[in-house]
Protein backbone atom coordinates (compact mmCIF):
# COMPACT_ATOMS: atom_id res chain seq x y z
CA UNK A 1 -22.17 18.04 -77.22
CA UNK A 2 -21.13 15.38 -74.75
CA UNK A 3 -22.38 11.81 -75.30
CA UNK A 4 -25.44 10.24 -74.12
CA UNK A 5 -22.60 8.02 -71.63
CA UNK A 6 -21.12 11.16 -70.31
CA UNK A 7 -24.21 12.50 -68.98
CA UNK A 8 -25.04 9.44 -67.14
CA UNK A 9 -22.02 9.50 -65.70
CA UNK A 10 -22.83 12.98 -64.51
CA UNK A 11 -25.91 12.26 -63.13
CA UNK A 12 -24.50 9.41 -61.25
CA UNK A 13 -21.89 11.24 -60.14
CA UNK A 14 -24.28 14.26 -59.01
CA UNK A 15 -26.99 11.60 -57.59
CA UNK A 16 -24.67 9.04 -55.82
CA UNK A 17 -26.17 6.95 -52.87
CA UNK A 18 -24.29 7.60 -49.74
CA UNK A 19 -21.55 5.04 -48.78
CA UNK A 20 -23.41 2.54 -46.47
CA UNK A 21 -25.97 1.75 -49.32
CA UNK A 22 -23.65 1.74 -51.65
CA UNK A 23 -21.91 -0.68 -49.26
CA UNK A 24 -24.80 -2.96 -49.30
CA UNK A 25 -25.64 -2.88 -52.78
CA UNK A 26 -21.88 -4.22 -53.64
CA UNK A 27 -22.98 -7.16 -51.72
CA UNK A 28 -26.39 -7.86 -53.16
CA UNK A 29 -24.54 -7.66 -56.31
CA UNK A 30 -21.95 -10.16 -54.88
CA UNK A 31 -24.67 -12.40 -53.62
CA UNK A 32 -27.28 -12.47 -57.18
CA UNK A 33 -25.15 -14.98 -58.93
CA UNK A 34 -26.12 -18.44 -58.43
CA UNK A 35 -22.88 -19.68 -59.12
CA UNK A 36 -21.32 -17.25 -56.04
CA UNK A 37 -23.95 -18.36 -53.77
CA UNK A 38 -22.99 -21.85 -54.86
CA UNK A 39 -19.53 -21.40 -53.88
CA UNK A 40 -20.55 -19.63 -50.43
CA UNK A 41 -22.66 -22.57 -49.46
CA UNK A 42 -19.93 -24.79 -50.33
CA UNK A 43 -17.36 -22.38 -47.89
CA UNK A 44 -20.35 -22.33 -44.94
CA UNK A 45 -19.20 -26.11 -44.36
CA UNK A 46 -16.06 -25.24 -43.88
CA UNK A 47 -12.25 -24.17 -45.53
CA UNK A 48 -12.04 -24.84 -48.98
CA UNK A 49 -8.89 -24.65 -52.09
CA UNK A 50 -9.49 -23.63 -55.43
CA UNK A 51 -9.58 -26.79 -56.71
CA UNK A 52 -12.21 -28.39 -54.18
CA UNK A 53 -14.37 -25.06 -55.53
CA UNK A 54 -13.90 -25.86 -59.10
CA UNK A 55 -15.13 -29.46 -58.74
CA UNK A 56 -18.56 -28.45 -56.28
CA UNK A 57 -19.56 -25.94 -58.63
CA UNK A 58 -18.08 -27.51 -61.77
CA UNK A 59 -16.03 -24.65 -63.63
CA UNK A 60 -12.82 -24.18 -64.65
CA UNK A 61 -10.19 -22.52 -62.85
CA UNK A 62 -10.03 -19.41 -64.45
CA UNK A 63 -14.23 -19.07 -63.71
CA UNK A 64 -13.81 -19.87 -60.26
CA UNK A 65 -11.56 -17.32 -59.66
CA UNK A 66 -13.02 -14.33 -61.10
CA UNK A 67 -16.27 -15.56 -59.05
CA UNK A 68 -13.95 -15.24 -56.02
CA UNK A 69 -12.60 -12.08 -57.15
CA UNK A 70 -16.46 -10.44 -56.97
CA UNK A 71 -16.91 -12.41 -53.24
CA UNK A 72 -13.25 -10.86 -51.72
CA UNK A 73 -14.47 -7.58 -53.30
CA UNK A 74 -17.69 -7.49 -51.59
CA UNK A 75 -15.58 -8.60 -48.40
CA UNK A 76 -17.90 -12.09 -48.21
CA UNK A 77 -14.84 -14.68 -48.82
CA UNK A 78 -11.52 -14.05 -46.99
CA UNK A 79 -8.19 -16.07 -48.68
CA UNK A 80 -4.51 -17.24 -48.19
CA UNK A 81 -1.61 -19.23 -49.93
CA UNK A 82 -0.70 -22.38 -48.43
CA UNK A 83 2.60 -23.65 -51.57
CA UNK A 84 0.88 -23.64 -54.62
CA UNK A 85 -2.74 -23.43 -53.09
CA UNK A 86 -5.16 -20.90 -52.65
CA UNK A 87 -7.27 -21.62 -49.55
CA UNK A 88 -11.03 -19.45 -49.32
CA UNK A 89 -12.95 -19.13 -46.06
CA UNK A 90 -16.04 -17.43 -45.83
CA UNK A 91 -15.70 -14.48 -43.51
CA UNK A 92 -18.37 -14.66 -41.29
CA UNK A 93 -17.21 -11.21 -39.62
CA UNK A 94 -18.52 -9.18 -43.22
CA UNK A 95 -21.78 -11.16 -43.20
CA UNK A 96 -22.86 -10.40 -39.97
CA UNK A 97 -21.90 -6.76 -40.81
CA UNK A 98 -23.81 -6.79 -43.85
CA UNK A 99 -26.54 -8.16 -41.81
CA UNK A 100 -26.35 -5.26 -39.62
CA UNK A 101 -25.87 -2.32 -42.59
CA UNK A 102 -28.79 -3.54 -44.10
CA UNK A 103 -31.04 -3.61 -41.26
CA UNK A 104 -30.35 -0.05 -40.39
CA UNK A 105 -30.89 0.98 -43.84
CA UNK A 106 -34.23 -0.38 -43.76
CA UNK A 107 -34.60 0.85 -40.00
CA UNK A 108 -35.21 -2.65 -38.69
CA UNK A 109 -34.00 -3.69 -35.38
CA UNK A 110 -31.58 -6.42 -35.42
């Protein structure tokens, strides 16, 4: 008998949404953290490190970065080494996309 969590995997596997909504889900799921948003509002006014992060939304490192982790997953925050520091940008380029995906999905004109 296979357990209750193998057969929801099943019929997720069997019922999985095609790849463009699944594309814009990842996002929405990006964006419904306060905290994330936080840190993308922060990155709208411009370049920032790690550190500068930490301090606007007032976490530790180690929070900050798995935040950033779910943002570079969902493509929204783009980032680099400069020495020891990690510089984020907001990628402007995958918002606009997303902006796009999820108008068609909806069938709105953009």
């Amino acid at each position: 008998m296979p357990s209750p969590a193998r057969i929801r995997s099943t019929i997720a596997t069997i019922t999985a949404p095609p790849e463009e909504l699944r594309a814009v889900a990842g996002v929405h799921k990006a964006l419904a953290d306060p905290t994330r948003l936080r840190i993308l509002q922060r990155l709208a006014a411009g370049e920032g490190t790690v550190s500068e992060l930490m301090h606007h939304v007032d976490l530790s490192q180690p929070l900050v970065s798995w935040h950033l982790r779910r943002l570079r997953t969902a493509g929204l925050v783009d980032t680099r080494r400069s020495g020891r520091e990690v510089i984020c940008r907001l990628s402007r380029e995958a918002l606009d996309e997303f902006h796009r995906q999820e108008h068609a999905m909806l069938g709105m004109a953009v």
